[in-house]
C-alpha atoms as a PDB file:
ATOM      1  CA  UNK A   1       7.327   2.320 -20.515  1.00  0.00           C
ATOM      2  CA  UNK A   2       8.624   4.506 -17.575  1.00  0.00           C
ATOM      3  CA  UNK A   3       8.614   8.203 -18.035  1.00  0.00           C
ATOM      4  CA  UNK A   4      11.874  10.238 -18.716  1.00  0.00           C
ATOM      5  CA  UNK A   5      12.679  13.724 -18.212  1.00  0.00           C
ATOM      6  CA  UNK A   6      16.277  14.693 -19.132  1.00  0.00           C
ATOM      7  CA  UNK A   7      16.615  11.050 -19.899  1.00  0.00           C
ATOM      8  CA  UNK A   8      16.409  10.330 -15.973  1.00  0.00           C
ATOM      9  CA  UNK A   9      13.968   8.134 -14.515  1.00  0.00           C
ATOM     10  CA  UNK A  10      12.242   8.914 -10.870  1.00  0.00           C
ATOM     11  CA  UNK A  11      14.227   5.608  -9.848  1.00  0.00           C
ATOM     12  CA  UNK A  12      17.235   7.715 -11.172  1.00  0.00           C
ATOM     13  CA  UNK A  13      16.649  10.411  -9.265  1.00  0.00           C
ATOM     14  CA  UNK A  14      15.879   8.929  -6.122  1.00  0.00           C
ATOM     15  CA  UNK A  15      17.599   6.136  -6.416  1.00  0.00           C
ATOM     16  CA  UNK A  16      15.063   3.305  -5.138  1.00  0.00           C
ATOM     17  CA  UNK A  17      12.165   1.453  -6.580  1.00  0.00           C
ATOM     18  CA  UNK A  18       9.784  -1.416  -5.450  1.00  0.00           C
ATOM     19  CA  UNK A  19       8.298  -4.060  -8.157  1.00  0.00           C
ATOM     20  CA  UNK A  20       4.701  -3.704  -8.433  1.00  0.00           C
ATOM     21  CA  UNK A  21       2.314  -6.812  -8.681  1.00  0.00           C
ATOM     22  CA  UNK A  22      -1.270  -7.142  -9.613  1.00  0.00           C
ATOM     23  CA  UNK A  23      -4.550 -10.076  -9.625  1.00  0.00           C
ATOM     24  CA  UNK A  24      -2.429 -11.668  -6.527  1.00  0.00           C
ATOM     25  CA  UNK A  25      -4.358 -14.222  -4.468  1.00  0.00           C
ATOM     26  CA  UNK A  26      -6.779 -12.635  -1.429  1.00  0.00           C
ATOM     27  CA  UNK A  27      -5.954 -13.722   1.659  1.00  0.00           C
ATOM     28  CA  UNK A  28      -1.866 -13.367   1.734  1.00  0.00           C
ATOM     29  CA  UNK A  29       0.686 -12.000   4.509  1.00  0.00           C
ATOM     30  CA  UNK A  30       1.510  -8.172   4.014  1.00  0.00           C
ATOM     31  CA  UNK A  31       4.476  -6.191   5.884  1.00  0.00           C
ATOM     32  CA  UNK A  32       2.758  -2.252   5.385  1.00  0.00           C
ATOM     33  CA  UNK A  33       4.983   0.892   6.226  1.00  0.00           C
ATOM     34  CA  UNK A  34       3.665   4.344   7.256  1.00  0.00           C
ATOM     35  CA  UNK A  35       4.336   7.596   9.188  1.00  0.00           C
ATOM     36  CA  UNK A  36       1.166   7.812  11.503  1.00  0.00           C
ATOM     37  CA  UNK A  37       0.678  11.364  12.538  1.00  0.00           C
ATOM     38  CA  UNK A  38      -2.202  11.432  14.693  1.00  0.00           C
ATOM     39  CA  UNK A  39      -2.021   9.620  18.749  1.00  0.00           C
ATOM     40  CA  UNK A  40      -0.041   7.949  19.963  1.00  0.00           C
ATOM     41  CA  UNK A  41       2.428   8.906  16.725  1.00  0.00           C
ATOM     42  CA  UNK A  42       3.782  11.763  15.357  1.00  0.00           C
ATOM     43  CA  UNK A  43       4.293  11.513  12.329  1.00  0.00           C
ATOM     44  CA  UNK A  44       8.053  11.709  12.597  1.00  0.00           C
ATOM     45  CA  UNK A  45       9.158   7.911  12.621  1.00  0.00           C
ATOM     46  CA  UNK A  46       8.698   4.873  10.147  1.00  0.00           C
ATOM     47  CA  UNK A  47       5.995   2.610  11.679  1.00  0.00           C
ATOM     48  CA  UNK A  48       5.705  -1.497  10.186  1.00  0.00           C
ATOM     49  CA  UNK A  49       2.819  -3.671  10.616  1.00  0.00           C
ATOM     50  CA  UNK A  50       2.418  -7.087   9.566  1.00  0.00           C
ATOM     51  CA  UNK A  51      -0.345  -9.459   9.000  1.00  0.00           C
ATOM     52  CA  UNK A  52      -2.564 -11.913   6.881  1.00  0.00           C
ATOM     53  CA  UNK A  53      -5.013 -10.042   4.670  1.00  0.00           C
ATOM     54  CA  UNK A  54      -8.885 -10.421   5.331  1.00  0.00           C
ATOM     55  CA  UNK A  55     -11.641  -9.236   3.463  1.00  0.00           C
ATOM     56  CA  UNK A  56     -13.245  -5.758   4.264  1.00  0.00           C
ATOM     57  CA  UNK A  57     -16.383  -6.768   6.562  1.00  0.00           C
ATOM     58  CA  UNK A  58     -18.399  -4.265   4.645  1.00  0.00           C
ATOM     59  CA  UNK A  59     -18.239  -6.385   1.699  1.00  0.00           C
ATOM     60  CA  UNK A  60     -16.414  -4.075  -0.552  1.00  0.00           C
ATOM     61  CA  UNK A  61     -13.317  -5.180  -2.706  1.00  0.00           C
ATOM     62  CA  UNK A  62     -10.324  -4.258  -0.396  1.00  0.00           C
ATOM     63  CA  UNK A  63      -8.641  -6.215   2.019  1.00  0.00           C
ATOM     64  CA  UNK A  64      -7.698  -5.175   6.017  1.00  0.00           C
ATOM     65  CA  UNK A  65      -4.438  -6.326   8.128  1.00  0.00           C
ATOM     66  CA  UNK A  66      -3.957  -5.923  11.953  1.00  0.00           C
ATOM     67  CA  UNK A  67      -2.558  -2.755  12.203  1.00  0.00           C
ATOM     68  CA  UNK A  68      -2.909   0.076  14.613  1.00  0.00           C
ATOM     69  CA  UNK A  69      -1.193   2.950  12.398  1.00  0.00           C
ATOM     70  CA  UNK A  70      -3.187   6.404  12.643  1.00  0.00           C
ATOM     71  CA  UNK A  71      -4.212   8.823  10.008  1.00  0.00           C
ATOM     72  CA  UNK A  72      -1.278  10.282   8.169  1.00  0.00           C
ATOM     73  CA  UNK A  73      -0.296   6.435   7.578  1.00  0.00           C
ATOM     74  CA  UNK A  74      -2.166   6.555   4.154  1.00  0.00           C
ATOM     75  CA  UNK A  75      -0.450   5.746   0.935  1.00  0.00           C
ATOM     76  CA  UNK A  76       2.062   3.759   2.791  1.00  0.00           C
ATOM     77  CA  UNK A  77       2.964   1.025   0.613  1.00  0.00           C
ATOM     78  CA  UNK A  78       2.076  -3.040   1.330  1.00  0.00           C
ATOM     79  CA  UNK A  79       4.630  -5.305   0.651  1.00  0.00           C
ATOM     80  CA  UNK A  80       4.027  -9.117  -0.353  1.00  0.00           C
ATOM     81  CA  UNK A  81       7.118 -11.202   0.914  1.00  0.00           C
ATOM     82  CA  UNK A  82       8.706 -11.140  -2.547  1.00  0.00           C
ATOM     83  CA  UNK A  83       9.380  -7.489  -2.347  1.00  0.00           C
ATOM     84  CA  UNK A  84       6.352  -6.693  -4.571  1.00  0.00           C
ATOM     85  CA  UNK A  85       4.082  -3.870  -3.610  1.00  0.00           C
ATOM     86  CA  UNK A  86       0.278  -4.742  -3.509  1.00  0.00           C
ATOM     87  CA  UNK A  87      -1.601  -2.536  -2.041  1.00  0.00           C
ATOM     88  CA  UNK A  88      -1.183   0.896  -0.302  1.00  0.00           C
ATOM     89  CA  UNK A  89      -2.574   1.990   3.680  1.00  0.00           C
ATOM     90  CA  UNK A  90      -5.915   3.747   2.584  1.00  0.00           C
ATOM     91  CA  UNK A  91      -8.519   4.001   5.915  1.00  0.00           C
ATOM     92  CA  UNK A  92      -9.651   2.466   9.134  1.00  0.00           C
ATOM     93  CA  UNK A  93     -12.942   1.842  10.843  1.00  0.00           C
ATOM     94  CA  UNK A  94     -13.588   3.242  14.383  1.00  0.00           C
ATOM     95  CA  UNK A  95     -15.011   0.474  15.841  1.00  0.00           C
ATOM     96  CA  UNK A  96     -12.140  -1.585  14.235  1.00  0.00           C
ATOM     97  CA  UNK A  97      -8.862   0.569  15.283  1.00  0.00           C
ATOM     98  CA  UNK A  98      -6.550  -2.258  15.087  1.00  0.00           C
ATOM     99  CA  UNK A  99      -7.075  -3.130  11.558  1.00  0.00           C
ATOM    100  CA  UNK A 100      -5.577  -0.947   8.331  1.00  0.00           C
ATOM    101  CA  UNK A 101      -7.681  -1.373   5.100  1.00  0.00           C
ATOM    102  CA  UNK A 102      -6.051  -1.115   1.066  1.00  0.00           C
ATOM    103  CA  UNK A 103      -6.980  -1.595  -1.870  1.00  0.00           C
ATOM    104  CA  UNK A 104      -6.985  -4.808  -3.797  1.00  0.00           C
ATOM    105  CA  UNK A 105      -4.663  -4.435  -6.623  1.00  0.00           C
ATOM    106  CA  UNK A 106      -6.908  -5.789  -9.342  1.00  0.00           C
ATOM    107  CA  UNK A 107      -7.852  -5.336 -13.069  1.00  0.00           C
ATOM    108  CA  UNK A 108      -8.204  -2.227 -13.184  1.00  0.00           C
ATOM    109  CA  UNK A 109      -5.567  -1.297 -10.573  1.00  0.00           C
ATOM    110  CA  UNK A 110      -3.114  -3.047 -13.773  1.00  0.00           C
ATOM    111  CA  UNK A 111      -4.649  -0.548 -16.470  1.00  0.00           C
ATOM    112  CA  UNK A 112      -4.210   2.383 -14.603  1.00  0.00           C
ATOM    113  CA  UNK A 113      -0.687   1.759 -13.839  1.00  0.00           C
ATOM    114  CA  UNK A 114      -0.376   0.411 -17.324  1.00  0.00           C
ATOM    115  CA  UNK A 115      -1.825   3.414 -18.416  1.00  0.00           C
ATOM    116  CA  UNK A 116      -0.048   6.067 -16.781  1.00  0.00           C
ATOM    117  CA  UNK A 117       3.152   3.954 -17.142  1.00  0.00           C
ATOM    118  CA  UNK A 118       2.882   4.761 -21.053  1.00  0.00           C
ATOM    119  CA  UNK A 119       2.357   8.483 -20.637  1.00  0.00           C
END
């Protein structure tokens, strides 16, 4: 269920939505979209980066992607090749610049957005 107000949806009022997937297969090719703020960026343009995922070498749950965006890139979504969003920008490592870590979309990504959805 998507929230209303004034029987509009946020996809009314802005006129654009993404589908959302969850539980995908590790390992797949991402496109990932941000507005990097800090240098060489400035926060002003649209930056892309593409890549295959790989698992975060600190051995927790999310997954990384070549990508040299800087901070002010987070939240930016992750797009599988199907249009579906599967993760978000979220941090970096400095000793690993080039790579952009997110979230796996998982379980409990599912219930969240399941539960908000129905508020």
């Amino acid at each position: 269920m998507v929230e209303e107000k004034n029987g509009r949806t946020v996809q009314d009022e802005v006129g654009a939505s993404s589908p959302i997937t969850f539980n995908e297969s590790r390992g797949l090719d991402y496109i990932a979209y941000g507005y990097p703020a800090a240098a060489p960026y400035d926060g002003q343009t649209l930056r892309r980066c593409e890549g295959t995922a790989s698992d975060d070498p600190a051995g927790r749950s999310t997954q990384g992607i070549d990508c040299d965006m800087t901070g002010g890139a987070s939240g930016g979504p992750w797009f599988l090749s199907g249009g579906e969003q599967n993760s978000v920008n979220s941090y970096k490592y400095d000793a690993d610049p080039d790579s952009m870590y997110g979230p796996y979309f998982g379980d409990g990504a599912e219930q969240l957005y399941d539960h908000a959805s129905s508020k």
